[in-house]
PDB file of N, CA and C in Angstrom:
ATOM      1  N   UNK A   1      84.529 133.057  89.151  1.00  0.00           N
ATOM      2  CA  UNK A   1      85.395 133.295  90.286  1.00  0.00           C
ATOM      3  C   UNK A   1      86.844 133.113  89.821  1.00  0.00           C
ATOM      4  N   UNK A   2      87.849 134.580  90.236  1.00  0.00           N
ATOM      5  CA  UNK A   2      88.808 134.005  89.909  1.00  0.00           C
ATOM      6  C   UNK A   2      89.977 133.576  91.004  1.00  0.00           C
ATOM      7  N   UNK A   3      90.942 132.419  90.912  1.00  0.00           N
ATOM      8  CA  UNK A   3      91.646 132.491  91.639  1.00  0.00           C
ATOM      9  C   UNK A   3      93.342 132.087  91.932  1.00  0.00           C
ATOM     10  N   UNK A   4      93.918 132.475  93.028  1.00  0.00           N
ATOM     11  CA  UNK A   4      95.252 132.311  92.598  1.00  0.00           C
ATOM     12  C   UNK A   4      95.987 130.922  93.244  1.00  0.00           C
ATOM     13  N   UNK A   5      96.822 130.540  92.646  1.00  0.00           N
ATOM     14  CA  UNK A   5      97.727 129.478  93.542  1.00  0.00           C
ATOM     15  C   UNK A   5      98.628 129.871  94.255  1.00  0.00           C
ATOM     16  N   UNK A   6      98.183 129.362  95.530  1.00  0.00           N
ATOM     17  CA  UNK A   6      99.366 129.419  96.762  1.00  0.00           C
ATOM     18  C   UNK A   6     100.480 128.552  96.477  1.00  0.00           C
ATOM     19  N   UNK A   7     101.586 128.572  97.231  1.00  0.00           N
ATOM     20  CA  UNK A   7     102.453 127.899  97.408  1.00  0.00           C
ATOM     21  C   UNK A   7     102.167 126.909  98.615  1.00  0.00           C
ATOM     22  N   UNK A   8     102.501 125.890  98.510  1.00  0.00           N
ATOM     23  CA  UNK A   8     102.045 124.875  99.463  1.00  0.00           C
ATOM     24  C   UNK A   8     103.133 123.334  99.379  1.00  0.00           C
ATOM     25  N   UNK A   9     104.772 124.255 100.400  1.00  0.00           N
ATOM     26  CA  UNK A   9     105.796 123.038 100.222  1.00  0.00           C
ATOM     27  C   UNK A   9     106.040 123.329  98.695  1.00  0.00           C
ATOM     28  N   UNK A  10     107.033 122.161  98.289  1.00  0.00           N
ATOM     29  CA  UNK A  10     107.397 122.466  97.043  1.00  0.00           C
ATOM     30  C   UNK A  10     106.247 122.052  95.587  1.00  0.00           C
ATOM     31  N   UNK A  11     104.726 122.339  96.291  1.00  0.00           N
ATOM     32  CA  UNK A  11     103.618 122.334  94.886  1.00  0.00           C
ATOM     33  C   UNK A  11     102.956 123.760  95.457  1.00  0.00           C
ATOM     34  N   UNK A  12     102.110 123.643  94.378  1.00  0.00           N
ATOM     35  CA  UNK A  12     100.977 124.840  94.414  1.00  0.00           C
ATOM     36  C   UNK A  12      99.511 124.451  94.502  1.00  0.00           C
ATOM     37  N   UNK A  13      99.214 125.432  95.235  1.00  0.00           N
ATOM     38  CA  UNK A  13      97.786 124.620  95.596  1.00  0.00           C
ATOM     39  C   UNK A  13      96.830 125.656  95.080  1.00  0.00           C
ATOM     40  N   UNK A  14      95.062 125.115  95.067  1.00  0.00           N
ATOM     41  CA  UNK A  14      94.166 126.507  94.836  1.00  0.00           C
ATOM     42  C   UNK A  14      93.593 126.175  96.397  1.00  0.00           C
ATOM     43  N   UNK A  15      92.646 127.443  96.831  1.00  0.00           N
ATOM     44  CA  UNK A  15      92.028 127.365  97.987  1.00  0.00           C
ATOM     45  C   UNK A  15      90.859 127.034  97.320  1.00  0.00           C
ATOM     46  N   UNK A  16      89.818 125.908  97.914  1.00  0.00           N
ATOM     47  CA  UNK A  16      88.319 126.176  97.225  1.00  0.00           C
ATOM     48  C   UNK A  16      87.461 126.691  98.722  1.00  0.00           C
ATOM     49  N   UNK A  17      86.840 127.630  98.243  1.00  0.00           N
ATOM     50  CA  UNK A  17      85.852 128.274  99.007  1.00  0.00           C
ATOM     51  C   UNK A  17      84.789 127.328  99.753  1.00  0.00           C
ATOM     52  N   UNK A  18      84.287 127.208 100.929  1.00  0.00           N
ATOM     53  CA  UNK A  18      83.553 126.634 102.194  1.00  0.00           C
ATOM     54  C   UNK A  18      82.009 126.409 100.984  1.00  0.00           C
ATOM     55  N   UNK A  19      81.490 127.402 100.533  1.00  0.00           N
ATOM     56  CA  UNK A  19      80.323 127.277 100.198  1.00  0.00           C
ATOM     57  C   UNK A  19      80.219 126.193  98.558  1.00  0.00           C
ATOM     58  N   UNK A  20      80.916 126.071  97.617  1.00  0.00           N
ATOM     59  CA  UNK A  20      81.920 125.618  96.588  1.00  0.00           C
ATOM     60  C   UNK A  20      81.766 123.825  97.282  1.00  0.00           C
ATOM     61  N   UNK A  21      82.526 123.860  98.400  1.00  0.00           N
ATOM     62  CA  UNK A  21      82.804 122.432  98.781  1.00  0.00           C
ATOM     63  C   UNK A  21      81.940 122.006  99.449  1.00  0.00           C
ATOM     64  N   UNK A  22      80.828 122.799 100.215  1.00  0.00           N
ATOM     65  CA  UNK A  22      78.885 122.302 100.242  1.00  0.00           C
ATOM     66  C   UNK A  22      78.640 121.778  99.140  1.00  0.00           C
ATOM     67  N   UNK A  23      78.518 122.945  98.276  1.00  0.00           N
ATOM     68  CA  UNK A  23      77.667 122.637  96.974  1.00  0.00           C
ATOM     69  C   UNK A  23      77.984 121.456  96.636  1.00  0.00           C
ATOM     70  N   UNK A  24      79.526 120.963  96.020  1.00  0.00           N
ATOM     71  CA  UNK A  24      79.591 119.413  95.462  1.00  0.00           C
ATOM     72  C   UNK A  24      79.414 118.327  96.599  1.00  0.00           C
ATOM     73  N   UNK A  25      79.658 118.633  98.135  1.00  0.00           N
ATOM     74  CA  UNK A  25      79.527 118.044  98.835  1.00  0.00           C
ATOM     75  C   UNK A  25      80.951 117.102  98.960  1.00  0.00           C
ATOM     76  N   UNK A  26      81.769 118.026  99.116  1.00  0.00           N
ATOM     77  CA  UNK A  26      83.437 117.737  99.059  1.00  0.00           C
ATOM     78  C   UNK A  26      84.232 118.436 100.721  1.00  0.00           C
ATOM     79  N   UNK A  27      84.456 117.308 101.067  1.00  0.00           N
ATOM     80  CA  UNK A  27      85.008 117.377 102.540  1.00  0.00           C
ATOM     81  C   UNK A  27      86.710 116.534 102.604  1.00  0.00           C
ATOM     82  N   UNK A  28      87.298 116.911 103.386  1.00  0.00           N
ATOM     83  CA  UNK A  28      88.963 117.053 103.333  1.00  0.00           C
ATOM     84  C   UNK A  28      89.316 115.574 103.092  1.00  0.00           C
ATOM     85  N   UNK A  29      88.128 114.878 103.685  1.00  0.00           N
ATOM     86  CA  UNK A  29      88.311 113.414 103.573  1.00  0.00           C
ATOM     87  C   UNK A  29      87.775 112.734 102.156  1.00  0.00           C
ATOM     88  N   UNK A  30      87.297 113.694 101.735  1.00  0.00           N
ATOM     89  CA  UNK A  30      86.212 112.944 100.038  1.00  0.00           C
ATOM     90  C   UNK A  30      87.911 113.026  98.633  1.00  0.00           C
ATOM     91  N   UNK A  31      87.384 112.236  97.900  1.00  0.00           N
ATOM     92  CA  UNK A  31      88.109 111.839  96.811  1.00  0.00           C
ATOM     93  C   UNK A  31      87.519 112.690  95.876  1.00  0.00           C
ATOM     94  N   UNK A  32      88.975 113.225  95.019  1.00  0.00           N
ATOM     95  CA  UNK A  32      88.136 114.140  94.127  1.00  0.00           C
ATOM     96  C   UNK A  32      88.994 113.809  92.019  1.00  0.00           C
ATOM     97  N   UNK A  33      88.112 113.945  91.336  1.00  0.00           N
ATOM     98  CA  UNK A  33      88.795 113.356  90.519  1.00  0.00           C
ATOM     99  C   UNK A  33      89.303 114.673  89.422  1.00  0.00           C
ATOM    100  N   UNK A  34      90.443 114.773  89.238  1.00  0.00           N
ATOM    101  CA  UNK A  34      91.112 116.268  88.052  1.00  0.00           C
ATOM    102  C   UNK A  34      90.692 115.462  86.851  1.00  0.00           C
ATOM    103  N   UNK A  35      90.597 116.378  85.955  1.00  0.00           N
ATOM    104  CA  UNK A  35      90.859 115.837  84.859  1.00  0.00           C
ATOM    105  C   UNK A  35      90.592 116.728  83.460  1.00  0.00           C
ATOM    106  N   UNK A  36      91.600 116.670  82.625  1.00  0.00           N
ATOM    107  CA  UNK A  36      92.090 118.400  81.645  1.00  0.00           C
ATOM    108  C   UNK A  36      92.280 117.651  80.533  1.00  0.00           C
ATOM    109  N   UNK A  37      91.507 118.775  79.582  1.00  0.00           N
ATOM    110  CA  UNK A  37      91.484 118.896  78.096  1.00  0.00           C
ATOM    111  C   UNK A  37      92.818 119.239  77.512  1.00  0.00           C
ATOM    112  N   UNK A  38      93.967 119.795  78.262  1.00  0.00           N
ATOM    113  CA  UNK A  38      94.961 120.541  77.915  1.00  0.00           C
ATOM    114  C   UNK A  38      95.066 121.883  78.056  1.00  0.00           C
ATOM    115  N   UNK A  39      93.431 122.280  78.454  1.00  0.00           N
ATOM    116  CA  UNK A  39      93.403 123.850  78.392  1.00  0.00           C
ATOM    117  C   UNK A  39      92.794 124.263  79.840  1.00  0.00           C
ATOM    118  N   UNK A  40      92.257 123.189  80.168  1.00  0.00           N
ATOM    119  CA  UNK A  40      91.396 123.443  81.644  1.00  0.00           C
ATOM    120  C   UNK A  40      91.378 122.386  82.547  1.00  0.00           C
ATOM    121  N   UNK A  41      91.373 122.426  83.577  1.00  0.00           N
ATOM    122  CA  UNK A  41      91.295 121.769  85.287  1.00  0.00           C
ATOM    123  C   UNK A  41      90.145 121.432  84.938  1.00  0.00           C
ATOM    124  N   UNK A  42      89.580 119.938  85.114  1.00  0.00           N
ATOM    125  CA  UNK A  42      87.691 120.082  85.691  1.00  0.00           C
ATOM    126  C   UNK A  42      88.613 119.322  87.324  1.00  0.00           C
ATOM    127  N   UNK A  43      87.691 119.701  87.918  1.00  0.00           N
ATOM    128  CA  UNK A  43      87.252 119.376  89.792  1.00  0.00           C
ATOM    129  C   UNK A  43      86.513 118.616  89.834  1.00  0.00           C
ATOM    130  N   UNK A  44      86.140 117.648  90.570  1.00  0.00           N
ATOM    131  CA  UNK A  44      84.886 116.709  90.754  1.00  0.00           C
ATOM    132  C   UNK A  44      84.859 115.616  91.988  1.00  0.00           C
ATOM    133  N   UNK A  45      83.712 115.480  92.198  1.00  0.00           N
ATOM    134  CA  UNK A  45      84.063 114.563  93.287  1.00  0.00           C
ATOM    135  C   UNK A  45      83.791 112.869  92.348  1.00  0.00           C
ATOM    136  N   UNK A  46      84.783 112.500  93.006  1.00  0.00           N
ATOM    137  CA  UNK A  46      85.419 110.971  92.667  1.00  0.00           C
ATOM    138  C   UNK A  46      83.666 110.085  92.113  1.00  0.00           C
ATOM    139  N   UNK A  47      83.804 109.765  91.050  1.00  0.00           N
ATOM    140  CA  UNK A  47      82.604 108.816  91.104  1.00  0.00           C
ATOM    141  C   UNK A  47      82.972 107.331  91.703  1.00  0.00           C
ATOM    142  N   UNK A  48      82.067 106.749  91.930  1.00  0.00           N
ATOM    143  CA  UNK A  48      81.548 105.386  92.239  1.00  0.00           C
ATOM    144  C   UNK A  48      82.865 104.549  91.279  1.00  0.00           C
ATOM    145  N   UNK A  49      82.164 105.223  89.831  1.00  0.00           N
ATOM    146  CA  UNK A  49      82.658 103.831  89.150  1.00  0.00           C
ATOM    147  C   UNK A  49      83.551 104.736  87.973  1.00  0.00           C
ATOM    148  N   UNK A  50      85.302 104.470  88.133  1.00  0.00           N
ATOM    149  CA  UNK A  50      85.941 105.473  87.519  1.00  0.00           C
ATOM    150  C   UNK A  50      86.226 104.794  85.813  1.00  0.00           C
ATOM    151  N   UNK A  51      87.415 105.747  85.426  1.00  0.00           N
ATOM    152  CA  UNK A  51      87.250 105.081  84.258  1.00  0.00           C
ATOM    153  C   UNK A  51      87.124 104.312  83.685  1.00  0.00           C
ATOM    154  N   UNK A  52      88.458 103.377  84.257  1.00  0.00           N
ATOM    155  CA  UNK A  52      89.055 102.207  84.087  1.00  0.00           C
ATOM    156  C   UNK A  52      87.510 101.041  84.242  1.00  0.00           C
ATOM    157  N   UNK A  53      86.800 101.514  85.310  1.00  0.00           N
ATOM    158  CA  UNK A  53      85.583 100.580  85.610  1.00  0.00           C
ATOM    159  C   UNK A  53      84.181 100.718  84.556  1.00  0.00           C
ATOM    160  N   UNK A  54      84.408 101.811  83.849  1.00  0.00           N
ATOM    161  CA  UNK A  54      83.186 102.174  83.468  1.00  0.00           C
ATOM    162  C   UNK A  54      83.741 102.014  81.962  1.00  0.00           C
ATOM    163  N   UNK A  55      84.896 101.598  81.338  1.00  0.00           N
ATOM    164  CA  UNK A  55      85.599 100.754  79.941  1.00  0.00           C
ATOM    165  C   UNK A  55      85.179  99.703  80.362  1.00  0.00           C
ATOM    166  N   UNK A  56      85.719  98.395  81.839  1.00  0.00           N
ATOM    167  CA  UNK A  56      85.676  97.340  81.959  1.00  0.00           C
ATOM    168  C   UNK A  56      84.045  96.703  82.076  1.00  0.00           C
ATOM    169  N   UNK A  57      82.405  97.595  82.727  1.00  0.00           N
ATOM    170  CA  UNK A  57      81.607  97.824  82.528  1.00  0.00           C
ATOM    171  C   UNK A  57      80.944  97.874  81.100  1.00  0.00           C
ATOM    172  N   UNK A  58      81.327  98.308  80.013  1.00  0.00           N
ATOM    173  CA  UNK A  58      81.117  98.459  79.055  1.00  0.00           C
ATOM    174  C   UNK A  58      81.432  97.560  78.130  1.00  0.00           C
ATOM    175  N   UNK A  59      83.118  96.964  78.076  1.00  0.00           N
ATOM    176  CA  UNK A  59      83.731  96.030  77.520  1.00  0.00           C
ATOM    177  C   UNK A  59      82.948  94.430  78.133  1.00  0.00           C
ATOM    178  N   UNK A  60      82.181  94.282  79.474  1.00  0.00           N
ATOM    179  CA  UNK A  60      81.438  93.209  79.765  1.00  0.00           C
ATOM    180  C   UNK A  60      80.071  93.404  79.031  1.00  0.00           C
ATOM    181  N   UNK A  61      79.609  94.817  78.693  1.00  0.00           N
ATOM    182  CA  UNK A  61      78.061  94.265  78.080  1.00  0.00           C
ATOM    183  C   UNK A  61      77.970  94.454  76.592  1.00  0.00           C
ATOM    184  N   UNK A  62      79.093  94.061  75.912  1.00  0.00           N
ATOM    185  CA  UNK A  62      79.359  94.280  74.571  1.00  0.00           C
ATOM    186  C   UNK A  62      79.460  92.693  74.767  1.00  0.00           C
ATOM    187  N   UNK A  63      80.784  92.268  75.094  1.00  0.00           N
ATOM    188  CA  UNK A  63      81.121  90.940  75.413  1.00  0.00           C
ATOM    189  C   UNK A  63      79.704  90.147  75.367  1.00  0.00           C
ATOM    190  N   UNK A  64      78.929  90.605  76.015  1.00  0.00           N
ATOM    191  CA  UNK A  64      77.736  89.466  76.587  1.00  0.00           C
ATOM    192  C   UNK A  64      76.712  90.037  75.417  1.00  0.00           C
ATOM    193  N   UNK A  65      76.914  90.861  74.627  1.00  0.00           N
ATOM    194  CA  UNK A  65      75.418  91.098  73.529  1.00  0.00           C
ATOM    195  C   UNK A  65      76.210  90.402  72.478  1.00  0.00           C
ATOM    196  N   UNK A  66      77.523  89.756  72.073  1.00  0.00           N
ATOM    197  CA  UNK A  66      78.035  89.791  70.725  1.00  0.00           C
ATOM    198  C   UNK A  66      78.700  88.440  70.881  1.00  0.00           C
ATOM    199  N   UNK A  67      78.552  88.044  72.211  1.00  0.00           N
ATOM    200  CA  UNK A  67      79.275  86.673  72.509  1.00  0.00           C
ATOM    201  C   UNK A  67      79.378  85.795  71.073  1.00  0.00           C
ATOM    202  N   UNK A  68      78.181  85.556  70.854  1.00  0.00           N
ATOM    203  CA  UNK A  68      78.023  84.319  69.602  1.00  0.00           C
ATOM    204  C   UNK A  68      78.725  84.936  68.310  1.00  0.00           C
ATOM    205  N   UNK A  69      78.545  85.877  68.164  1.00  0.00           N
ATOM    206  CA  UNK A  69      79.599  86.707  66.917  1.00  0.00           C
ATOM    207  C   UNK A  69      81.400  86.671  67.431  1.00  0.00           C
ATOM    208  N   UNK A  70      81.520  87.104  68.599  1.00  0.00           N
ATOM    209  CA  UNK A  70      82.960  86.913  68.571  1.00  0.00           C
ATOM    210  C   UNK A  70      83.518  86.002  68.599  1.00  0.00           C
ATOM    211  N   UNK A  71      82.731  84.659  69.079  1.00  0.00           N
ATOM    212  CA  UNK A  71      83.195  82.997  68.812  1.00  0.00           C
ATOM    213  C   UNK A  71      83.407  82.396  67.677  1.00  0.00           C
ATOM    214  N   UNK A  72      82.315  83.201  66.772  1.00  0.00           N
ATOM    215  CA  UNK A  72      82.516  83.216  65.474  1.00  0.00           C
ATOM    216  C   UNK A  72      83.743  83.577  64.796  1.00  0.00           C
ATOM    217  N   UNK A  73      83.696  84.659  64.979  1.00  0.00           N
ATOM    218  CA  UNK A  73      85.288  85.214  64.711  1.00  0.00           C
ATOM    219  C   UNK A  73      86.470  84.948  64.543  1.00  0.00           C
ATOM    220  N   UNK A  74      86.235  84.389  66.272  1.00  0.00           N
ATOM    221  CA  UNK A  74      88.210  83.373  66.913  1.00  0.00           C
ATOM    222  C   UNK A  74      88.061  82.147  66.062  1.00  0.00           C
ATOM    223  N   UNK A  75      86.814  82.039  65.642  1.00  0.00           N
ATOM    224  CA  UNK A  75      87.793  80.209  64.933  1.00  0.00           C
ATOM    225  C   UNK A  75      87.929  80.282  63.747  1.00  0.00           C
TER     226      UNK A  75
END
């Protein structure tokens, strides 16, 4: 599908199509997350647990498998 940007105030907007915003299940009120390679837009609806949470998620179950090694470490 291709499509164009409106003007919308001083940004530009895309329209997404009724059937498009079923499918992901994206309503005017849902959070949606951008996010580009440099070459492309991805669209998405907002996860649960965003980046920042899913480093800090990760950085806790490293922490807790290596505990006794990194104590090791600091002294």
């Amino acid at each position: 599908m291709i499509k164009n940007l409106v003007k919308h105030g001083n940004s530009w907007a895309i329209i997404i199509d009724r059937p498009i915003l079923d499918l992901l299940k994206i309503n005017p009120e849902s959070e949606i997350e951008l996010t580009t390679d440099g070459q492309s837009i991805r669209i998405a609806p907002a996860t649960p647990l965003s980046t920042k949470s899913k480093v800090r998620a990760a950085s806790a179950k490293v922490n807790a498998k290596h505990l006794k090694a990194f104590r090791k470490l600091a002294e």
